[in-house]
N, C-alpha and C. Protein backbone atom coordinates (compact mmCIF):
# COMPACT_ATOMS: atom_id res chain seq x y z
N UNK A 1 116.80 107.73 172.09
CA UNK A 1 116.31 108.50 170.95
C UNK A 1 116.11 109.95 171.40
N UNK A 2 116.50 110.86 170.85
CA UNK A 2 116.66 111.92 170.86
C UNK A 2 115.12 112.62 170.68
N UNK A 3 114.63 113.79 172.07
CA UNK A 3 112.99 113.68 171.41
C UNK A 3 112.27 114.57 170.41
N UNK A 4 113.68 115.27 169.99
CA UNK A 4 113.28 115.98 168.23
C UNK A 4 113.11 114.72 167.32
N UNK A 5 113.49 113.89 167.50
CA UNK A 5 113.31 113.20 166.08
C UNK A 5 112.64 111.85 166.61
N UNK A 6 112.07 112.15 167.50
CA UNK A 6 110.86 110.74 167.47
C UNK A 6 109.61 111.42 166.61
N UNK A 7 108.83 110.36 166.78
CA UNK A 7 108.00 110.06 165.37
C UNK A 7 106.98 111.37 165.86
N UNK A 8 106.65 111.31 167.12
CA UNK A 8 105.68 112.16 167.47
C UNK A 8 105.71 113.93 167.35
N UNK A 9 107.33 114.03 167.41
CA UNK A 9 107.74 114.81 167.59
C UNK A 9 107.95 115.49 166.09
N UNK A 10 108.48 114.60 165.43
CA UNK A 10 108.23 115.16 164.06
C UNK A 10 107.48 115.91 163.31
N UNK A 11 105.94 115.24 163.53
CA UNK A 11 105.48 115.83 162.82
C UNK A 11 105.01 117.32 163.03
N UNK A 12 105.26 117.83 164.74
CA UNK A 12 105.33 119.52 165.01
C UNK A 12 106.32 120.22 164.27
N UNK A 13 107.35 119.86 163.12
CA UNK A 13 108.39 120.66 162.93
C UNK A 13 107.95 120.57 161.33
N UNK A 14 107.51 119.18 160.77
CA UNK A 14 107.25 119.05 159.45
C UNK A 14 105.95 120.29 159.14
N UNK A 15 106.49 121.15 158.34
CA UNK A 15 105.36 122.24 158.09
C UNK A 15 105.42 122.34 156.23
N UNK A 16 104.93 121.93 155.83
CA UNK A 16 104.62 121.99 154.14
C UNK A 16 104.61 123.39 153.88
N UNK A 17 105.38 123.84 153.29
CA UNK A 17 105.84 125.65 152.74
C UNK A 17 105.29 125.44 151.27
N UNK A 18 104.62 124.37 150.75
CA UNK A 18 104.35 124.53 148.90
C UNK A 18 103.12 123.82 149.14
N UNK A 19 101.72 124.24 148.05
CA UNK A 19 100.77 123.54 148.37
C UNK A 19 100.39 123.98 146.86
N UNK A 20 98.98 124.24 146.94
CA UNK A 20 98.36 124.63 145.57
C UNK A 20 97.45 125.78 145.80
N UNK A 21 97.05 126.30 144.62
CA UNK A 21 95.08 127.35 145.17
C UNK A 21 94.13 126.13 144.19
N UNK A 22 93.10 126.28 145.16
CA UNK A 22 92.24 125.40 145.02
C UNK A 22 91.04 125.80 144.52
N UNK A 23 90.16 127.32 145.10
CA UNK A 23 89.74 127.76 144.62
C UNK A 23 89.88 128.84 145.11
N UNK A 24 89.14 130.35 144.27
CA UNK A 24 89.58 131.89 143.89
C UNK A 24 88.30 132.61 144.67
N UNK A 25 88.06 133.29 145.46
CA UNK A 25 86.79 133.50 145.56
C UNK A 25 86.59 135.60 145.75
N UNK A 26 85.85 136.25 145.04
CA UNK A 26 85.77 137.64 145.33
C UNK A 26 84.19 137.57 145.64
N UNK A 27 84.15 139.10 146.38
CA UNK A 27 83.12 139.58 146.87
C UNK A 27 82.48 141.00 146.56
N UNK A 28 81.56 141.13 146.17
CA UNK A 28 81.05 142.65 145.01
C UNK A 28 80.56 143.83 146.24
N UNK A 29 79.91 143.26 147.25
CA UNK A 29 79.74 144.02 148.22
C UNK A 29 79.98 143.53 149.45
N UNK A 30 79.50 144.28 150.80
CA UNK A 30 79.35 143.39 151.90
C UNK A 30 78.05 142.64 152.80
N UNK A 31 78.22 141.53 152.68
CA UNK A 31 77.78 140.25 153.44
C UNK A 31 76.99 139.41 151.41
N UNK A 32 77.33 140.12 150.26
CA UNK A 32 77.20 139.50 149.33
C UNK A 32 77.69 137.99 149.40
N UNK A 33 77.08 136.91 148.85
CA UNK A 33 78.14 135.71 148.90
C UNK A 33 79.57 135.96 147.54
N UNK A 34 80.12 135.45 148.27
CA UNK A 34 81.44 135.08 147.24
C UNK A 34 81.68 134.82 146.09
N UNK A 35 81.55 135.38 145.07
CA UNK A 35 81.85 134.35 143.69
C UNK A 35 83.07 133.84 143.37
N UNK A 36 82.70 132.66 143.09
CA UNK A 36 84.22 131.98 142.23
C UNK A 36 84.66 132.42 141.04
N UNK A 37 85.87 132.33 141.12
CA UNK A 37 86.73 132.84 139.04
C UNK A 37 87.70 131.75 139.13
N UNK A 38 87.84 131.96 138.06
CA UNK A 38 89.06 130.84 137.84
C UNK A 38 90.39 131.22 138.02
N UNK A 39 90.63 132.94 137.85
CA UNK A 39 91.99 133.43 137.86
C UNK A 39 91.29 135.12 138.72
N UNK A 40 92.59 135.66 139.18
CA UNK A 40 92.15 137.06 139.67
C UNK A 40 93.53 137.78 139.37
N UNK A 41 93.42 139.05 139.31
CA UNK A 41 94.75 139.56 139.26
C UNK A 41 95.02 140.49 140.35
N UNK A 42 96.02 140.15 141.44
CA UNK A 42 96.75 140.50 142.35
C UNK A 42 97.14 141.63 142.29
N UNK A 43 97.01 142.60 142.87
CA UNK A 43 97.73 144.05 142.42
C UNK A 43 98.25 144.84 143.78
N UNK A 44 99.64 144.48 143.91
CA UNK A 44 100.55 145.18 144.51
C UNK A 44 100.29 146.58 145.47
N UNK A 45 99.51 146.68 147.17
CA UNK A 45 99.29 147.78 147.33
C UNK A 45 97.86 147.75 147.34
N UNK A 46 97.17 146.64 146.48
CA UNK A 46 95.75 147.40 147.00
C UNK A 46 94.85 146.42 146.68
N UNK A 47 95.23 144.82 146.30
CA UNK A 47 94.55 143.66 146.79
C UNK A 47 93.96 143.08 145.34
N UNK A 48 92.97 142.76 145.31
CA UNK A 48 92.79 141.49 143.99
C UNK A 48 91.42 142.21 143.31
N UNK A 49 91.93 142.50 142.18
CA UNK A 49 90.87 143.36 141.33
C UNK A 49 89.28 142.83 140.62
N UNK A 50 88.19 143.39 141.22
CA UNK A 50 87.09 142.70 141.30
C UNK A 50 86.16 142.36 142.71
N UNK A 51 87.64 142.60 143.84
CA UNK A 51 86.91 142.22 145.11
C UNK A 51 86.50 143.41 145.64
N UNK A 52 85.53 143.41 147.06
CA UNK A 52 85.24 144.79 147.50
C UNK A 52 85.84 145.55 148.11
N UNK A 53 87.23 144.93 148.36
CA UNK A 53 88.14 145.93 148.99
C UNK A 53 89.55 146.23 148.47
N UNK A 54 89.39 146.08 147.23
CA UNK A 54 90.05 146.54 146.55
C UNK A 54 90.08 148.04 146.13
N UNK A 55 91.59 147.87 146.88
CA UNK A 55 91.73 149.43 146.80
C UNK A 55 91.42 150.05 147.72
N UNK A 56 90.97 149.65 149.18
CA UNK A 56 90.27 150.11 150.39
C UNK A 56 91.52 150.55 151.44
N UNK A 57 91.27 151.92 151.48
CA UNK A 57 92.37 152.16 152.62
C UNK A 57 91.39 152.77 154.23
N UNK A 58 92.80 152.84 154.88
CA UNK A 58 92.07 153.38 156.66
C UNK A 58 91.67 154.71 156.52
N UNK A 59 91.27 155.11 157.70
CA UNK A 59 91.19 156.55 157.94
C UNK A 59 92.56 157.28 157.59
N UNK A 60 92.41 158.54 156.92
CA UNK A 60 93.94 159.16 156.77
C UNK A 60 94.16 158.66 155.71
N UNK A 61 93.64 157.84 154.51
CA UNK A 61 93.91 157.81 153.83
C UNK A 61 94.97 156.60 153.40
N UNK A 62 95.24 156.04 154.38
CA UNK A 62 96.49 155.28 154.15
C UNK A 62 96.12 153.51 153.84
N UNK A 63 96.96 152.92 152.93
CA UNK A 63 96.26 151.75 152.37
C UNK A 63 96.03 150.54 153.43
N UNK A 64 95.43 149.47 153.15
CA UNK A 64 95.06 148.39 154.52
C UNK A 64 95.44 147.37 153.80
N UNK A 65 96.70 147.10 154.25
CA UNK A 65 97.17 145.40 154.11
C UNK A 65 96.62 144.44 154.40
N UNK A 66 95.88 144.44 155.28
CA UNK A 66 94.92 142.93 156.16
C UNK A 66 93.98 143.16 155.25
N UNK A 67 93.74 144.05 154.04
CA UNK A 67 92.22 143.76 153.65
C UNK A 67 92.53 143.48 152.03
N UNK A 68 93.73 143.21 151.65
CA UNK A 68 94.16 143.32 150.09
C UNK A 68 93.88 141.54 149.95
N UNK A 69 94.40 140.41 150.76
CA UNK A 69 94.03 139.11 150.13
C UNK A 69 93.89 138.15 151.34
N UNK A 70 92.73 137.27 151.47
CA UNK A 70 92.77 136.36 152.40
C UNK A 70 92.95 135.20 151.91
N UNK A 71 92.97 134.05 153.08
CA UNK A 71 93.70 132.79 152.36
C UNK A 71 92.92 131.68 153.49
N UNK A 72 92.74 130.41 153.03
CA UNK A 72 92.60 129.72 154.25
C UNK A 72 92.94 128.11 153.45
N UNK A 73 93.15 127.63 154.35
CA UNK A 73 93.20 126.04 153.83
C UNK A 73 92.22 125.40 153.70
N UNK A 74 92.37 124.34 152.51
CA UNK A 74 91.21 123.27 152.04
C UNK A 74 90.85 122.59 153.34
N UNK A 75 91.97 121.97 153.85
CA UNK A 75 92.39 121.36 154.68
C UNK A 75 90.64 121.69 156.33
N UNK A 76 91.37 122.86 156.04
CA UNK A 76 90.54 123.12 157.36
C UNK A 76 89.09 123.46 156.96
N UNK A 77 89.00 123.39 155.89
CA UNK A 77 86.79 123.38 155.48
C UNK A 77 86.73 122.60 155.53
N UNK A 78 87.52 120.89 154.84
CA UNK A 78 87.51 119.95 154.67
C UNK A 78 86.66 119.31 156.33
N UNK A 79 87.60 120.02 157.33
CA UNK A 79 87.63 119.58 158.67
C UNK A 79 86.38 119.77 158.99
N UNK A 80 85.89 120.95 159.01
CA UNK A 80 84.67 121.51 159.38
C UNK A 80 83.42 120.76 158.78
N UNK A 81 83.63 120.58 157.30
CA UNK A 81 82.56 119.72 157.06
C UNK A 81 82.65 118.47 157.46
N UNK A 82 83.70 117.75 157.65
CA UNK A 82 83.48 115.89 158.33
C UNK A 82 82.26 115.37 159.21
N UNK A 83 82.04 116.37 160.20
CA UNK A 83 81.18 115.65 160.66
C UNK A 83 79.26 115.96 160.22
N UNK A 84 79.68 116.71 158.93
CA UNK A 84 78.40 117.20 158.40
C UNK A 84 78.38 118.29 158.32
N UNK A 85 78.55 119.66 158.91
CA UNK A 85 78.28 120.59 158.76
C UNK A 85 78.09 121.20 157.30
N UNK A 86 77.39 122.03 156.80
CA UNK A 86 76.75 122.41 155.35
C UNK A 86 77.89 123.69 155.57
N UNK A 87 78.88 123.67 154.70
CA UNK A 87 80.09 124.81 154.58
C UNK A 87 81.14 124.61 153.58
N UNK A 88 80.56 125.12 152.53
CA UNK A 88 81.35 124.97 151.66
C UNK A 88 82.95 125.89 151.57
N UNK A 89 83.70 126.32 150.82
CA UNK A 89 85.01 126.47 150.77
C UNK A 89 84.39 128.13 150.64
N UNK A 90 83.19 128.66 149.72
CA UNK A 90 83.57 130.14 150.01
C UNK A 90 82.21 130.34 150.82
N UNK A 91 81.91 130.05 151.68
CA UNK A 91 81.31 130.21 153.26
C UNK A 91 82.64 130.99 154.03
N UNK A 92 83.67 130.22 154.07
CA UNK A 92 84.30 130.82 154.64
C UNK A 92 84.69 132.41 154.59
N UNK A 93 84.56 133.38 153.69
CA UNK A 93 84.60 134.35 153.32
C UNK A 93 86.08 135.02 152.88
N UNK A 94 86.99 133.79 152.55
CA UNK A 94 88.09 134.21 152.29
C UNK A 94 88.68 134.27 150.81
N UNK A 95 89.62 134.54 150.53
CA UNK A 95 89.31 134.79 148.72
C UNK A 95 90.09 133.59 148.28
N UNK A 96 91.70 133.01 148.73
CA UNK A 96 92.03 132.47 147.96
C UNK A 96 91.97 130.88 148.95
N UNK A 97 91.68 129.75 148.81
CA UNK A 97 91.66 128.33 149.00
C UNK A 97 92.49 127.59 148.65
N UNK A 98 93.51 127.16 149.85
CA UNK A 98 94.51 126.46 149.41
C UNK A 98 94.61 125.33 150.05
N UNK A 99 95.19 124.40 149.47
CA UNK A 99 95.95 122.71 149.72
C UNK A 99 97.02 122.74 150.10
N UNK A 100 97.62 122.08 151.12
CA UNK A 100 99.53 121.55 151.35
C UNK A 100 100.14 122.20 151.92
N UNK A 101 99.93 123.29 152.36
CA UNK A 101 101.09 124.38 153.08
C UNK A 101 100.47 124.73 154.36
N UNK A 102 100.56 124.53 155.06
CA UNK A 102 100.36 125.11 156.53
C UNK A 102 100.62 126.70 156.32
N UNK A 103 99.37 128.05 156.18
CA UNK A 103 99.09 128.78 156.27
C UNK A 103 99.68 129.82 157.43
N UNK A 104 99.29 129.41 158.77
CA UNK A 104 99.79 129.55 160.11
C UNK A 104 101.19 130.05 159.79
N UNK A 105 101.90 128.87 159.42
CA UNK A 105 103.17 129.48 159.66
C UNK A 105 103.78 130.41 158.29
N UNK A 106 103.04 130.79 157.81
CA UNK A 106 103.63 132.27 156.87
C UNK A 106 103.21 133.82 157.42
N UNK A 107 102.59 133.84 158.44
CA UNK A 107 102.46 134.89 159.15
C UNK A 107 104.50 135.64 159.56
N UNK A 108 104.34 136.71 158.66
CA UNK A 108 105.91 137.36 158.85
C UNK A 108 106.38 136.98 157.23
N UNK A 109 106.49 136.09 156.63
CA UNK A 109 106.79 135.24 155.95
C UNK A 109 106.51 135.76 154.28
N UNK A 110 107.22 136.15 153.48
CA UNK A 110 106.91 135.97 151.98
C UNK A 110 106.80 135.24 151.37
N UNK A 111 105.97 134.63 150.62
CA UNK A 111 105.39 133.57 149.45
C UNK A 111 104.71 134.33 148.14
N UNK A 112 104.72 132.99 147.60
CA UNK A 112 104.35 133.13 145.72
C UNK A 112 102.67 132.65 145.69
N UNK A 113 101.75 133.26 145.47
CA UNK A 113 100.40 132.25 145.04
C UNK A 113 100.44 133.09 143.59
N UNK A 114 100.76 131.85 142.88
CA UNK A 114 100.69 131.86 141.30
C UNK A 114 102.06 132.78 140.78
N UNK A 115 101.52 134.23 140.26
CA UNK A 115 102.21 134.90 140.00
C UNK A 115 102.63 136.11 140.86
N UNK A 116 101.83 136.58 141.64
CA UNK A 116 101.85 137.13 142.71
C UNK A 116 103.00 137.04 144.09
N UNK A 117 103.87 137.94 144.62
CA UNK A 117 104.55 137.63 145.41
C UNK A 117 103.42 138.21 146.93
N UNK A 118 103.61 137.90 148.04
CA UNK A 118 102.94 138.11 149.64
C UNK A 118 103.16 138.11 150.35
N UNK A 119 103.17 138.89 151.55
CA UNK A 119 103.48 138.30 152.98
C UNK A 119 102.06 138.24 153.92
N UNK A 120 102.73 136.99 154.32
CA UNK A 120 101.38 137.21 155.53
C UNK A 120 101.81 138.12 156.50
N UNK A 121 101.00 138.91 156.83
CA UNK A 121 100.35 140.06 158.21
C UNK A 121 100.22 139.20 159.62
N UNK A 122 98.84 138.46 159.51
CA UNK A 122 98.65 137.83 160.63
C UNK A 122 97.48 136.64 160.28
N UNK A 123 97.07 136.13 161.47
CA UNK A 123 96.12 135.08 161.55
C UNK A 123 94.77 135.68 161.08
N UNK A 124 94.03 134.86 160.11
CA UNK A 124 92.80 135.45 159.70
C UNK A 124 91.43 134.90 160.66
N UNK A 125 91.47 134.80 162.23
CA UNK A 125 90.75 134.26 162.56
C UNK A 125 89.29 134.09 162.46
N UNK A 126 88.41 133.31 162.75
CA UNK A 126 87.01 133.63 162.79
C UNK A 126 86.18 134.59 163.62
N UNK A 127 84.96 135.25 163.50
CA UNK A 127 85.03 136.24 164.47
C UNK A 127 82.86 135.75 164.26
N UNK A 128 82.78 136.77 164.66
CA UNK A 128 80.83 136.32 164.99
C UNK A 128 80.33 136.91 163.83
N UNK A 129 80.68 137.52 162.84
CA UNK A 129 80.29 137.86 162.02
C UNK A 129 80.04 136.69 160.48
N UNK A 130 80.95 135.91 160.99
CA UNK A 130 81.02 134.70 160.36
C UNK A 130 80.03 133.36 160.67
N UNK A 131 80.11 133.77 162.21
CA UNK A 131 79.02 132.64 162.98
C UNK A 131 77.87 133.28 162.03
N UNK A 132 77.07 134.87 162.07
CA UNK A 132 76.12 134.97 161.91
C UNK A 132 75.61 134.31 160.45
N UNK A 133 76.93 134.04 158.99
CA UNK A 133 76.69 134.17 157.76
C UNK A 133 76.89 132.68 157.94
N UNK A 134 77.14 132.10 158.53
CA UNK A 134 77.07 130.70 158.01
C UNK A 134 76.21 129.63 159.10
N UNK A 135 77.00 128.89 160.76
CA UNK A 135 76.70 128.48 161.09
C UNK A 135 77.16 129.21 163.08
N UNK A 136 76.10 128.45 164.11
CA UNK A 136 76.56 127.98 165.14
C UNK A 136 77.90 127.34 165.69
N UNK A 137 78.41 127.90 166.10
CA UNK A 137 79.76 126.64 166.47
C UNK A 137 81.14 126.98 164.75
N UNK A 138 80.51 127.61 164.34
CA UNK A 138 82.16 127.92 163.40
C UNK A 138 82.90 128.54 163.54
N UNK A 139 83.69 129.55 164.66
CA UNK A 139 84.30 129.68 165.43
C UNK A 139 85.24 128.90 166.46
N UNK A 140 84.62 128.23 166.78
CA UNK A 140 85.07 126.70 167.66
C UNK A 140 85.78 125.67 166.09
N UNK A 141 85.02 125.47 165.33
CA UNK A 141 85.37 124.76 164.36
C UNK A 141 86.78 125.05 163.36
N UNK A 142 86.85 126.32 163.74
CA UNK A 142 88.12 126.90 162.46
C UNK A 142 89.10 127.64 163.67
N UNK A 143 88.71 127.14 164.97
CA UNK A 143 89.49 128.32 165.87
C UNK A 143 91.00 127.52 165.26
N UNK A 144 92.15 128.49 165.09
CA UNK A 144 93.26 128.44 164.82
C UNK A 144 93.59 127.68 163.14
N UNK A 145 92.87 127.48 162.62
CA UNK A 145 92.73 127.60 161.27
C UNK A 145 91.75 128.56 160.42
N UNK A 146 91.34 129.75 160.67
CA UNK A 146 90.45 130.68 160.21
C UNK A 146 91.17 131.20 158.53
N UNK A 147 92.52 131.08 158.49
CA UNK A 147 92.74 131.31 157.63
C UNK A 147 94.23 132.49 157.85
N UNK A 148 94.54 133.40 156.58
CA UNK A 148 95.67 134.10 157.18
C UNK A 148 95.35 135.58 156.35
N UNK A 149 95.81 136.72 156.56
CA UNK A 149 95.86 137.90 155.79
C UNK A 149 96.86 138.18 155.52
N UNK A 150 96.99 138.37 154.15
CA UNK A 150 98.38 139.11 153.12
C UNK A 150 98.63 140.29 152.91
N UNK A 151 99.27 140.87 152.36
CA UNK A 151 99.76 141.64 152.00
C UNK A 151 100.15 141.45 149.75
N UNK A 152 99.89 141.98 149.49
CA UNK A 152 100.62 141.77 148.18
C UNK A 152 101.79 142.80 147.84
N UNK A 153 102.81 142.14 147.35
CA UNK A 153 103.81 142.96 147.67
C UNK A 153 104.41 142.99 146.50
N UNK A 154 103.96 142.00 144.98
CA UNK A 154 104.21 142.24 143.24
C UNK A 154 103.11 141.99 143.02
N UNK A 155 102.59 142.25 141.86
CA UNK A 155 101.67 141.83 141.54
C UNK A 155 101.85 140.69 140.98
N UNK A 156 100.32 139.92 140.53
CA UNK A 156 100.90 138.63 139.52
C UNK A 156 99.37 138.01 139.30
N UNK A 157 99.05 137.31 138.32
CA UNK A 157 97.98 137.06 138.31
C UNK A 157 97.74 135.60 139.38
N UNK A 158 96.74 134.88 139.65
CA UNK A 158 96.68 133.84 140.73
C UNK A 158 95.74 133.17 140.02
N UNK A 159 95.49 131.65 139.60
CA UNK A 159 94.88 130.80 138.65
C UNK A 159 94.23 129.71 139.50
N UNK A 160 92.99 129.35 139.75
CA UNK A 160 92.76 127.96 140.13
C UNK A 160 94.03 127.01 139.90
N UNK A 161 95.07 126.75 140.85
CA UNK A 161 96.14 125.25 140.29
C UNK A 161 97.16 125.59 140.10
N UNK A 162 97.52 127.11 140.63
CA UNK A 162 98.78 127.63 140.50
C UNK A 162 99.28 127.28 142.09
N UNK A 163 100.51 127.67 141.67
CA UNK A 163 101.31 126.92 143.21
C UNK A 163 101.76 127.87 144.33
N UNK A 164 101.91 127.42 145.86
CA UNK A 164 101.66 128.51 146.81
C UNK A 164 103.25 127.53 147.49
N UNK A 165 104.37 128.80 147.21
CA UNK A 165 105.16 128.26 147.85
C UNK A 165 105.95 129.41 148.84
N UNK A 166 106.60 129.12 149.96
CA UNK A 166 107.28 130.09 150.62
C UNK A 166 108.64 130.43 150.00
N UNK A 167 108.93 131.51 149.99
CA UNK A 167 110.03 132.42 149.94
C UNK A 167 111.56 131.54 150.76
């Protein structure tokens, strides 16, 4: 047997590119908690209208892609809470919550959430600022699932249950 296609081996290559948003989450200021919406609208260039960094550019004036939309999987709060931990989905501090797609690998990558086209930038990891707003040990808990940062690159609106598929 060839050891790409044993069983074990499989499932490192099987990566789900289509999943869902699960839930929507914006933020009015900073270290505010998160509110949920049911829909947000994505806007091309300068991130999801309603959140606090919308529209937030660097020094010089120039706009910040890592700060227009974050993303993380159900999957991996899901994880975090199993063995108890009190952490709900917008603890995490990321805006959009998704099911089925391995996140990770859209870093480089263009995708659809809802109406909205994206690329991921990079890994949205956890950092201590997160330890401080939620728990001990959540860092360790989300290391390499923290989530991912986009880019929006059409606009489009994004709905609780709309679908997150790769390009």
């Amino acid at each position: 047997m060839d050891v790409r296609s044993s069983p074990a081996t499989l499932d490192l290559f099987a990566v789900p590119m289509h999943g869902s948003v699960e839930a929507i989450f914006v933020a009015g200021e900073r270290g505010a908690p998160r509110t949920a919406v049911d829909h947000v609208r994505a806007v091309a260039g300068s991130g999801l209208e309603g959140d606090r960094y919308f529209g937030h550019r660097r020094g010089g004036g120039r706009r910040d892609p890592e700060r227009q939309v974050t993303l993380i999987e159900a999957e991996a709060v899901d994880a975090v809470r199993a063995p108890g931990a009190a952490f709900a989905p917008g603890d995490a501090r990321r805006n959009v919550v998704t099911r089925g797609v391995r996140l990770n690998a859209l870093v480089g990558r263009t995708f659809r959430v809802g109406g909205a086209l994206l690329r991921g930038i990079e890994r949205c990891d956890p950092c201590s600022r997160l330890t401080r707003l939620t728990y001990r040990g959540v860092e360790r808990d989300l290391r390499d699932r923290g989530g991912l940062r986009a880019e929006i690159l059409e606009s489009g609106d994004i709905r609780v249950g709309d679908s997150v598929e790769a390009e």
